[in-house]
PDB file of N, CA and C in Angstrom:
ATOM      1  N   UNK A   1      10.039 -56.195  -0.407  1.00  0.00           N
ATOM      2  CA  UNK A   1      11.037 -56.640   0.541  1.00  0.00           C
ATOM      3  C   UNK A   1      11.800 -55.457   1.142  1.00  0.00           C
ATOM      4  N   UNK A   2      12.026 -54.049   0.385  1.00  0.00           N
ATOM      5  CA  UNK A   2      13.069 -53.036   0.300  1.00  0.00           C
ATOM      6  C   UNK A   2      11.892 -52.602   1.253  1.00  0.00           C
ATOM      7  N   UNK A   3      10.710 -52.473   1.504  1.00  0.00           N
ATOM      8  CA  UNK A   3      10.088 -51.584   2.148  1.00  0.00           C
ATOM      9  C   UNK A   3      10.105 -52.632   3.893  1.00  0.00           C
ATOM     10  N   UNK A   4       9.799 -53.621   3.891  1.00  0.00           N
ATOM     11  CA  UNK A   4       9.678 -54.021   5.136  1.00  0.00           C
ATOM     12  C   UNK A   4      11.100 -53.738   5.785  1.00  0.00           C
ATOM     13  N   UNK A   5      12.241 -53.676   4.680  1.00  0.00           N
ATOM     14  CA  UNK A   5      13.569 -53.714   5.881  1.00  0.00           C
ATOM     15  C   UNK A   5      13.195 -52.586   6.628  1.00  0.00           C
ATOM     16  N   UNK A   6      12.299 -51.173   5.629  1.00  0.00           N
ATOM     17  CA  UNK A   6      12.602 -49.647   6.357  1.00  0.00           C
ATOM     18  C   UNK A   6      11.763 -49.722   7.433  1.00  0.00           C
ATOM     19  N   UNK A   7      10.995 -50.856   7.792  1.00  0.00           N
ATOM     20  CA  UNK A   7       9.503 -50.695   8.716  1.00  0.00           C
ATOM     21  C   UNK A   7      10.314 -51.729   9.834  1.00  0.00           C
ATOM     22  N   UNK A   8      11.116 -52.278   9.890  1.00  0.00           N
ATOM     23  CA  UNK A   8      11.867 -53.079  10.553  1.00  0.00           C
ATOM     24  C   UNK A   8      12.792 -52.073  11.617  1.00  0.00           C
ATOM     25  N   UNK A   9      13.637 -50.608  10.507  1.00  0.00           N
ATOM     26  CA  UNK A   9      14.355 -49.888  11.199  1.00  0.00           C
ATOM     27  C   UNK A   9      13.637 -48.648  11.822  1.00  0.00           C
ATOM     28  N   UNK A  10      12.171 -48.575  11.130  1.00  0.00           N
ATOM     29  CA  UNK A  10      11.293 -47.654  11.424  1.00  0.00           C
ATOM     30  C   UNK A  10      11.358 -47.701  12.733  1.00  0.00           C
ATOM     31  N   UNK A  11      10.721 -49.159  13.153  1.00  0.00           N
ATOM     32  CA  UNK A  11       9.932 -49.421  14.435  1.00  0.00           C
ATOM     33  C   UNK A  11      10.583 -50.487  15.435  1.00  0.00           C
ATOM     34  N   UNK A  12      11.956 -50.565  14.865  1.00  0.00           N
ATOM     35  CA  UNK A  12      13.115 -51.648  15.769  1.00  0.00           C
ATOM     36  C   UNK A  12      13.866 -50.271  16.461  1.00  0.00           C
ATOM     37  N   UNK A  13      13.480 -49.047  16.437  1.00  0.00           N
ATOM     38  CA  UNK A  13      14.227 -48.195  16.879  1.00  0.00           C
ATOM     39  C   UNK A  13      13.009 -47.314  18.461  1.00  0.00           C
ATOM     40  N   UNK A  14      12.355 -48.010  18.430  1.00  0.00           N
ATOM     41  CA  UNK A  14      11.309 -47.655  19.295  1.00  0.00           C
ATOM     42  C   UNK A  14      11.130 -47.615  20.538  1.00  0.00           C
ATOM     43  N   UNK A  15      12.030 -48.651  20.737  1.00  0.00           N
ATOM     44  CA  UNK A  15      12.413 -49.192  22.448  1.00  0.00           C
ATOM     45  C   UNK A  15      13.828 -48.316  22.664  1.00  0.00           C
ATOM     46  N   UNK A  16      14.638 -47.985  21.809  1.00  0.00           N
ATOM     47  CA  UNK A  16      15.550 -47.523  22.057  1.00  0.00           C
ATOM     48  C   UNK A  16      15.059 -45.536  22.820  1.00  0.00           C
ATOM     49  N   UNK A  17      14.618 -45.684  21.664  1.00  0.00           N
ATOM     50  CA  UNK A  17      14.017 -44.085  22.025  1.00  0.00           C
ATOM     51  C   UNK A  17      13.336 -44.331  23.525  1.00  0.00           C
ATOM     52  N   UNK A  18      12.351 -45.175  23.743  1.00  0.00           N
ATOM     53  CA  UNK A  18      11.899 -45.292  25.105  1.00  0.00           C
ATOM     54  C   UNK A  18      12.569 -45.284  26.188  1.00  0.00           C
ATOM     55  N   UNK A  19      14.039 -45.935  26.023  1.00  0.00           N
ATOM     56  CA  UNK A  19      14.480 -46.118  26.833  1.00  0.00           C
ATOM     57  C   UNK A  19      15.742 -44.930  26.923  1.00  0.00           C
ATOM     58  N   UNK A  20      15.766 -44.351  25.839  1.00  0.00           N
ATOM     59  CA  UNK A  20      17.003 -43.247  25.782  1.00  0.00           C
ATOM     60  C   UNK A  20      16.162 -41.673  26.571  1.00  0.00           C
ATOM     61  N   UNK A  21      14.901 -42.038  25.644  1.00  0.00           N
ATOM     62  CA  UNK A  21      14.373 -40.524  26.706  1.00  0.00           C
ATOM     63  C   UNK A  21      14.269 -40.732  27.865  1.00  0.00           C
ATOM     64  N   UNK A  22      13.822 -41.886  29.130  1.00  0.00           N
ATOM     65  CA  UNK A  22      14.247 -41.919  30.197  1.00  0.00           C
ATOM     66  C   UNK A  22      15.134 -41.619  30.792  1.00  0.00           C
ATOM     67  N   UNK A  23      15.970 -42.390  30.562  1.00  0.00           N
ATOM     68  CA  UNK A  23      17.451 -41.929  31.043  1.00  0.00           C
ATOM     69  C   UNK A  23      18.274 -40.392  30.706  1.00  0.00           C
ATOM     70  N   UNK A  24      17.763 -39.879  29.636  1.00  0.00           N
ATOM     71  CA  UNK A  24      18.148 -38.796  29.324  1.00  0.00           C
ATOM     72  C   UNK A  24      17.258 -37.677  30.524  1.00  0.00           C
ATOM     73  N   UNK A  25      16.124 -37.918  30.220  1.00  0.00           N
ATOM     74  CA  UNK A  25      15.287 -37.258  31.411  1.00  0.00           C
ATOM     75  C   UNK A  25      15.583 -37.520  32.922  1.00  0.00           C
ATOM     76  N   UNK A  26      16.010 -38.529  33.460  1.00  0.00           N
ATOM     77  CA  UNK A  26      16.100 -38.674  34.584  1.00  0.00           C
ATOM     78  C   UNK A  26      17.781 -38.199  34.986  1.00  0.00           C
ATOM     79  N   UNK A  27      18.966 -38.567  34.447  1.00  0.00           N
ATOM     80  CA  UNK A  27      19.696 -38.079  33.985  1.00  0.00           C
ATOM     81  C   UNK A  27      20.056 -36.185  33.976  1.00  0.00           C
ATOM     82  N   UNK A  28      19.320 -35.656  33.619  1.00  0.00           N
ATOM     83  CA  UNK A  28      19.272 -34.690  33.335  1.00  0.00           C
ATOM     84  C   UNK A  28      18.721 -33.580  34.935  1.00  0.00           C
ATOM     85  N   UNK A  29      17.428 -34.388  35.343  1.00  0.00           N
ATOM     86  CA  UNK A  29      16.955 -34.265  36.576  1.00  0.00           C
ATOM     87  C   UNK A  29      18.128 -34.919  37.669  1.00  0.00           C
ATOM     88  N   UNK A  30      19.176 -35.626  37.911  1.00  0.00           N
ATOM     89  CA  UNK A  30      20.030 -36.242  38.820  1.00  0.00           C
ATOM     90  C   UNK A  30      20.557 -34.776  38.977  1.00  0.00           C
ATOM     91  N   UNK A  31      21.481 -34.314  37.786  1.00  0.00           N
ATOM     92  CA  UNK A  31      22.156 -33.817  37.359  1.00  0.00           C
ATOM     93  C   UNK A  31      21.977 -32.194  37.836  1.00  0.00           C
ATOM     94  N   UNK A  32      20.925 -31.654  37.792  1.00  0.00           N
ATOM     95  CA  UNK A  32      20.090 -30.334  38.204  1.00  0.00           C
ATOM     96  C   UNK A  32      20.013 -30.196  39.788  1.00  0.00           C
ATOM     97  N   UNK A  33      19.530 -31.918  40.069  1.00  0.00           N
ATOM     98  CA  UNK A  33      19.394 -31.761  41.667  1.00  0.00           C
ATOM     99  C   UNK A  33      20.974 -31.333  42.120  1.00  0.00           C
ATOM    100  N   UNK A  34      22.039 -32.194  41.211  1.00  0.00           N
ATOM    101  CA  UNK A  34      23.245 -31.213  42.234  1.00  0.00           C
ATOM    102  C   UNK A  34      23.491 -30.050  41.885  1.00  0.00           C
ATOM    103  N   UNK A  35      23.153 -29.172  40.919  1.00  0.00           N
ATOM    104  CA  UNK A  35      23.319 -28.041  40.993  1.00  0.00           C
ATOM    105  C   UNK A  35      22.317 -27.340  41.689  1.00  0.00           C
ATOM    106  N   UNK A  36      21.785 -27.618  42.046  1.00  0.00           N
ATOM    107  CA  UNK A  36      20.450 -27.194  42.879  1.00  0.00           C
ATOM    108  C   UNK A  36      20.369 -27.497  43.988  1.00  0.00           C
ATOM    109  N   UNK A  37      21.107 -28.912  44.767  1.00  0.00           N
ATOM    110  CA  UNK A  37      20.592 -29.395  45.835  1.00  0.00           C
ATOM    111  C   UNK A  37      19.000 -29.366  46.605  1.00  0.00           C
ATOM    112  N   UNK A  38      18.728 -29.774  45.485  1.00  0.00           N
ATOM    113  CA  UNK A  38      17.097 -30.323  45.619  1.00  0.00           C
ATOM    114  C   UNK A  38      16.561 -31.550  46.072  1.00  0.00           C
ATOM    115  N   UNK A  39      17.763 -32.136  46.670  1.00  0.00           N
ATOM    116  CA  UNK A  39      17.357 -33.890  46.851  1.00  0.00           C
ATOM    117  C   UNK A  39      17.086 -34.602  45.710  1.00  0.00           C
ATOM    118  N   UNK A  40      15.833 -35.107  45.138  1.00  0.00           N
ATOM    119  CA  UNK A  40      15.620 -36.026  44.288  1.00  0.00           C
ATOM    120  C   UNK A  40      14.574 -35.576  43.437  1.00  0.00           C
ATOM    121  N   UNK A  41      14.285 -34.421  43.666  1.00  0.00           N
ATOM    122  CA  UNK A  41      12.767 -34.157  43.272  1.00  0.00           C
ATOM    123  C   UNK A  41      13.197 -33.868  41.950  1.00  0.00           C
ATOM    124  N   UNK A  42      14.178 -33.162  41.324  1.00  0.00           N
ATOM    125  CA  UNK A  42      14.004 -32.727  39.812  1.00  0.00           C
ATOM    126  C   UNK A  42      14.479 -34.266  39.267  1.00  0.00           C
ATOM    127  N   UNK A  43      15.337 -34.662  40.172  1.00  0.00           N
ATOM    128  CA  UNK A  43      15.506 -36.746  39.225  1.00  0.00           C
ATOM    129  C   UNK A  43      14.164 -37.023  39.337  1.00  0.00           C
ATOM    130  N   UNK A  44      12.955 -36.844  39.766  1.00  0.00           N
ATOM    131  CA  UNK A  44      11.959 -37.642  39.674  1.00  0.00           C
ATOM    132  C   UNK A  44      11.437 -37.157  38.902  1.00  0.00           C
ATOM    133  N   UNK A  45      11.336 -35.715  38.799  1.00  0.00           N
ATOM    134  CA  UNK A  45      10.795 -34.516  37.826  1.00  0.00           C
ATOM    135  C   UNK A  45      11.036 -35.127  36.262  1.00  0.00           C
ATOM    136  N   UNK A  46      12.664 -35.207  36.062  1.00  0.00           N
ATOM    137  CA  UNK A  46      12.756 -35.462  34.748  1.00  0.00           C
ATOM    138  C   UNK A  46      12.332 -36.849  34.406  1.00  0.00           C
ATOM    139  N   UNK A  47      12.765 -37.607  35.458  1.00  0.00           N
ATOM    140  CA  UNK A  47      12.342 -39.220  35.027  1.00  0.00           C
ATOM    141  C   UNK A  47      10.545 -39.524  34.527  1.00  0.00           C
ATOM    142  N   UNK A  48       9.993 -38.341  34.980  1.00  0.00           N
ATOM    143  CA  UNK A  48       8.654 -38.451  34.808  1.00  0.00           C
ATOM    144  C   UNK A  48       8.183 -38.188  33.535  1.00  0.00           C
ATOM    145  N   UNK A  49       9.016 -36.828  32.819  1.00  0.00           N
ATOM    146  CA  UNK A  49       9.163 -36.459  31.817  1.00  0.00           C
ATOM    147  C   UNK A  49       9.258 -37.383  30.396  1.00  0.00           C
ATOM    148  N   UNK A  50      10.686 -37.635  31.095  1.00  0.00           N
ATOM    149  CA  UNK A  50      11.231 -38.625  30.014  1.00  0.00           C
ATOM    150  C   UNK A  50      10.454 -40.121  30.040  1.00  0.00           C
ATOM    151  N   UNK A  51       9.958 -40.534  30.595  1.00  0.00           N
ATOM    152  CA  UNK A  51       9.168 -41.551  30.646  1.00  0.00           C
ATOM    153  C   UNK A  51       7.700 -41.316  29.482  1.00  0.00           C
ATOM    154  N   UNK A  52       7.368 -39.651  29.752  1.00  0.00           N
ATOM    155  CA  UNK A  52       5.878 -39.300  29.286  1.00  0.00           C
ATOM    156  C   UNK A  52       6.469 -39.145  27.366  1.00  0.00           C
ATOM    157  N   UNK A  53       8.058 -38.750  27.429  1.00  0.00           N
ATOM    158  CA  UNK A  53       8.435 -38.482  26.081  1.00  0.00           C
ATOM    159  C   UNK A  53       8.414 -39.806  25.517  1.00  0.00           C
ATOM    160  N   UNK A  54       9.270 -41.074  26.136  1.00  0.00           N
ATOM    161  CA  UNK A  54       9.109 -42.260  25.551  1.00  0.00           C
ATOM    162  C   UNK A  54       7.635 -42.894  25.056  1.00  0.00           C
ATOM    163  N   UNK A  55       6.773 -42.874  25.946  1.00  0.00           N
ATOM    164  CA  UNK A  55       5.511 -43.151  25.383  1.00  0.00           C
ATOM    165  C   UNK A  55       4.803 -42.181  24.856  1.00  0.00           C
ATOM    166  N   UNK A  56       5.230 -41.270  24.487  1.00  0.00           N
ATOM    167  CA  UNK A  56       4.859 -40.484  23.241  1.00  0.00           C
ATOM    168  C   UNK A  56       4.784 -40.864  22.063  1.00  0.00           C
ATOM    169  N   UNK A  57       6.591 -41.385  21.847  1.00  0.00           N
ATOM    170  CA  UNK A  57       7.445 -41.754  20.889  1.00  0.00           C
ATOM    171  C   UNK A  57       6.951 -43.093  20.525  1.00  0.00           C
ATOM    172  N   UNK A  58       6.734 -44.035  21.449  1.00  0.00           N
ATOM    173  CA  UNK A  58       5.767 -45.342  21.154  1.00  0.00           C
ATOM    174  C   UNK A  58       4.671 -45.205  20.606  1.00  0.00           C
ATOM    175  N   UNK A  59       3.263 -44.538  20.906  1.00  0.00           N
ATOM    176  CA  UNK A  59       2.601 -43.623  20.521  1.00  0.00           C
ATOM    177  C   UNK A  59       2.095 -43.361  19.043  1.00  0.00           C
ATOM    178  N   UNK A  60       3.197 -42.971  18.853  1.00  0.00           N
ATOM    179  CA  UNK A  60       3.470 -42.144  17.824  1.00  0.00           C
ATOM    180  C   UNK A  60       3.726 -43.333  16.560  1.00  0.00           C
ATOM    181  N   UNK A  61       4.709 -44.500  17.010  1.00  0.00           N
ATOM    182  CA  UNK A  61       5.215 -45.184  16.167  1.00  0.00           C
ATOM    183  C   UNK A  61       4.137 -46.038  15.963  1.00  0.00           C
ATOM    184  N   UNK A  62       3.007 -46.259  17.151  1.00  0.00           N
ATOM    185  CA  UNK A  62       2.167 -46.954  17.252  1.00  0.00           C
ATOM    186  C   UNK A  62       0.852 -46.861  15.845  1.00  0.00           C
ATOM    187  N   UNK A  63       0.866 -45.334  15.896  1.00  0.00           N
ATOM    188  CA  UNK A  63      -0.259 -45.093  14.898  1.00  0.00           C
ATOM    189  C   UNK A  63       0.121 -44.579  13.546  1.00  0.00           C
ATOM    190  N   UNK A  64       1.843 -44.767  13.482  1.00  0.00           N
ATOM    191  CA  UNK A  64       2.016 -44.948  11.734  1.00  0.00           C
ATOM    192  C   UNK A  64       1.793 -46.410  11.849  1.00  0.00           C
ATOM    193  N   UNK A  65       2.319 -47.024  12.449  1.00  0.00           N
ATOM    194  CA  UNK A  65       2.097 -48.756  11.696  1.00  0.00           C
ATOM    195  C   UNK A  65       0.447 -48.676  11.700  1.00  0.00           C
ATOM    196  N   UNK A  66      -0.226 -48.124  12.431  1.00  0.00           N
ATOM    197  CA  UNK A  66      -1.524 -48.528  11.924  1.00  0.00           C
ATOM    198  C   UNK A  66      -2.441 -47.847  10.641  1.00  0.00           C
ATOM    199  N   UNK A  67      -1.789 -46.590  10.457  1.00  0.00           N
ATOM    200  CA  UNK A  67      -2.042 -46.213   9.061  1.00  0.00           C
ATOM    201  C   UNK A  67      -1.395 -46.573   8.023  1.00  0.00           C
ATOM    202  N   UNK A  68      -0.202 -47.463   8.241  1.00  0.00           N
ATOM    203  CA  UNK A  68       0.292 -48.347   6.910  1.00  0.00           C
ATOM    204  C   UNK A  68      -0.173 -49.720   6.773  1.00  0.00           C
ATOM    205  N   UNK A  69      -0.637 -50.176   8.155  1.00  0.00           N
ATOM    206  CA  UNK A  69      -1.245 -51.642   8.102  1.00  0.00           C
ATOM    207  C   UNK A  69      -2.585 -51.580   7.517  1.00  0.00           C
ATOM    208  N   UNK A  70      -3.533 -49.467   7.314  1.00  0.00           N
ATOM    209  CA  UNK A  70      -4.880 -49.682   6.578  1.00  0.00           C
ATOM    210  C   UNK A  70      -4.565 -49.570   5.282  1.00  0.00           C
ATOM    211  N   UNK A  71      -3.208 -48.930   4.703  1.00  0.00           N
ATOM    212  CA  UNK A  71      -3.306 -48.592   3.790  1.00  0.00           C
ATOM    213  C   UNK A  71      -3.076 -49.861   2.849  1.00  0.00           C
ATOM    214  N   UNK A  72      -2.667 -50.325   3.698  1.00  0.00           N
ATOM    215  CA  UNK A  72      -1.734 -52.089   2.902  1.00  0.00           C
ATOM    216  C   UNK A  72      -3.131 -52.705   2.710  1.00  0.00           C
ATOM    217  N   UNK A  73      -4.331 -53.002   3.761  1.00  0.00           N
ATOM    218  CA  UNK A  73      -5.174 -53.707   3.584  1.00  0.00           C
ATOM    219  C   UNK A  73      -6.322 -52.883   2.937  1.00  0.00           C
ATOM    220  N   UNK A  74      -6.142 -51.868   2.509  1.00  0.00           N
ATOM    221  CA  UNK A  74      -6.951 -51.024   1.169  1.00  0.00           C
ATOM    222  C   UNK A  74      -6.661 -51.736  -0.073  1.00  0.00           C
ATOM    223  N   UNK A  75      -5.107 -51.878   0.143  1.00  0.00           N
ATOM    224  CA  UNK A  75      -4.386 -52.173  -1.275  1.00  0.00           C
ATOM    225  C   UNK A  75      -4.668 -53.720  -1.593  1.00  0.00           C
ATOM    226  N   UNK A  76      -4.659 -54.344  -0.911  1.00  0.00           N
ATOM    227  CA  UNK A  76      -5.569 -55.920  -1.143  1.00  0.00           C
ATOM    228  C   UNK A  76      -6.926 -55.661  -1.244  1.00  0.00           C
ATOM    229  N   UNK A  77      -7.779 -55.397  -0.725  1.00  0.00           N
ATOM    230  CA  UNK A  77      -8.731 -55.186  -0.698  1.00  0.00           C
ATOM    231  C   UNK A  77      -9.121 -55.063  -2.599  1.00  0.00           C
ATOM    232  N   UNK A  78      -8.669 -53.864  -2.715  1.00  0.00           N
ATOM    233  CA  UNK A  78      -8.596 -53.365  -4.530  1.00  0.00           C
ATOM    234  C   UNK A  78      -7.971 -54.836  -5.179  1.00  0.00           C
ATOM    235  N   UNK A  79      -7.168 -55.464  -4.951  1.00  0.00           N
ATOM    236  CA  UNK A  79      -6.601 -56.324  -5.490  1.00  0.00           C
ATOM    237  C   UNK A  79      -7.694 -57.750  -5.896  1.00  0.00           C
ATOM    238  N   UNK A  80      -7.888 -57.935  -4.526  1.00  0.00           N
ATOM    239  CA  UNK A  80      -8.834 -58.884  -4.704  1.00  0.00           C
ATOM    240  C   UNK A  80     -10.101 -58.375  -5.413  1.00  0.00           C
ATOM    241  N   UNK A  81     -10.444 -57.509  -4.892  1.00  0.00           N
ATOM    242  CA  UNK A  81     -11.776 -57.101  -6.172  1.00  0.00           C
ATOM    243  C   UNK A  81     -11.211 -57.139  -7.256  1.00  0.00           C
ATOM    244  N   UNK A  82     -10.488 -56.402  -8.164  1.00  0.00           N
ATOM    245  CA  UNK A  82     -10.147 -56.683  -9.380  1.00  0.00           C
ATOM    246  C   UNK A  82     -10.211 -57.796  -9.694  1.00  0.00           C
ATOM    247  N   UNK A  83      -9.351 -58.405  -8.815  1.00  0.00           N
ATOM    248  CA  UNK A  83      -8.999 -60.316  -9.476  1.00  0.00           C
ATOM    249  C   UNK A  83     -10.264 -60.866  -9.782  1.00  0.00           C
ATOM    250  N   UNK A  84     -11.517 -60.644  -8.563  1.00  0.00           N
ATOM    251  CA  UNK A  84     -12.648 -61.014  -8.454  1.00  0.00           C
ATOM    252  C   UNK A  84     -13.688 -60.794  -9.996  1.00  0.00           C
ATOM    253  N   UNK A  85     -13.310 -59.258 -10.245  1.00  0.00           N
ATOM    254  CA  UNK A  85     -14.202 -59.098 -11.214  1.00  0.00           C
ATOM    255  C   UNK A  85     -13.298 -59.560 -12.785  1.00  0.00           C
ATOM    256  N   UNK A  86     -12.059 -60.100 -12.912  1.00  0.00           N
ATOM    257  CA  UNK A  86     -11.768 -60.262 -14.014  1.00  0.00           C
ATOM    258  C   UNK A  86     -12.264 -61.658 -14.328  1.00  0.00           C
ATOM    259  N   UNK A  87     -12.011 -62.656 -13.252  1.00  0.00           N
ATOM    260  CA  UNK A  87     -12.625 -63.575 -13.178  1.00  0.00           C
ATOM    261  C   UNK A  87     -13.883 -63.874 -13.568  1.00  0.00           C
ATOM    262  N   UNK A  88     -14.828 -62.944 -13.584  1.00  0.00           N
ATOM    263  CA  UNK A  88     -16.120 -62.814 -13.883  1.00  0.00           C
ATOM    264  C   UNK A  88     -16.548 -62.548 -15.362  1.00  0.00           C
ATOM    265  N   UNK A  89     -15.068 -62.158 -15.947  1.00  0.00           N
ATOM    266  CA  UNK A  89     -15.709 -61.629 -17.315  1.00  0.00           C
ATOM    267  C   UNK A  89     -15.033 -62.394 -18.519  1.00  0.00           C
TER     268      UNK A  89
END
């Protein structure tokens, strides 16, 4: 039970990051264009960025849950065989 809460805060924090590196990136690019007077191009610059960081970060979160969802179904896997072969004897 103690482990699903941490996989709950693991991966309930995922969208946040998606949506924080955007804005941080685009944000950041607004921010440059006025010191720069560049028009829009570094806001698009960073927004592009931060968009490529968020789905990184998804990504990323994407392929621990899938190496804990093999490792979990390793761990049944063993389970049920055991059960299987005690049954047998």
């Amino acid at each position: 039970m103690q482990q699903e809460w941490k996989d709950v805060g693991r991966y309930g924090t995922v969208g946040l990051e998606l949506v924080l590196s955007v804005l941080f990136g685009m944000f950041l690019g607004r921010w440059l264009d006025g010191k720069f007077g560049t028009g829009q191009w570094l806001t698009l610059i960073g927004l592009a960025f931060g968009l490529a960081a968020g789905i990184r970060a998804v990504l990323r979160a994407l392929r621990r849950a899938n190496l804990a969802a093999d490792k979990e179904e390793e761990r049944l896997r063993r389970l049920r065989k055991e059960f299987h072969e005690n049954q047998h004897h």
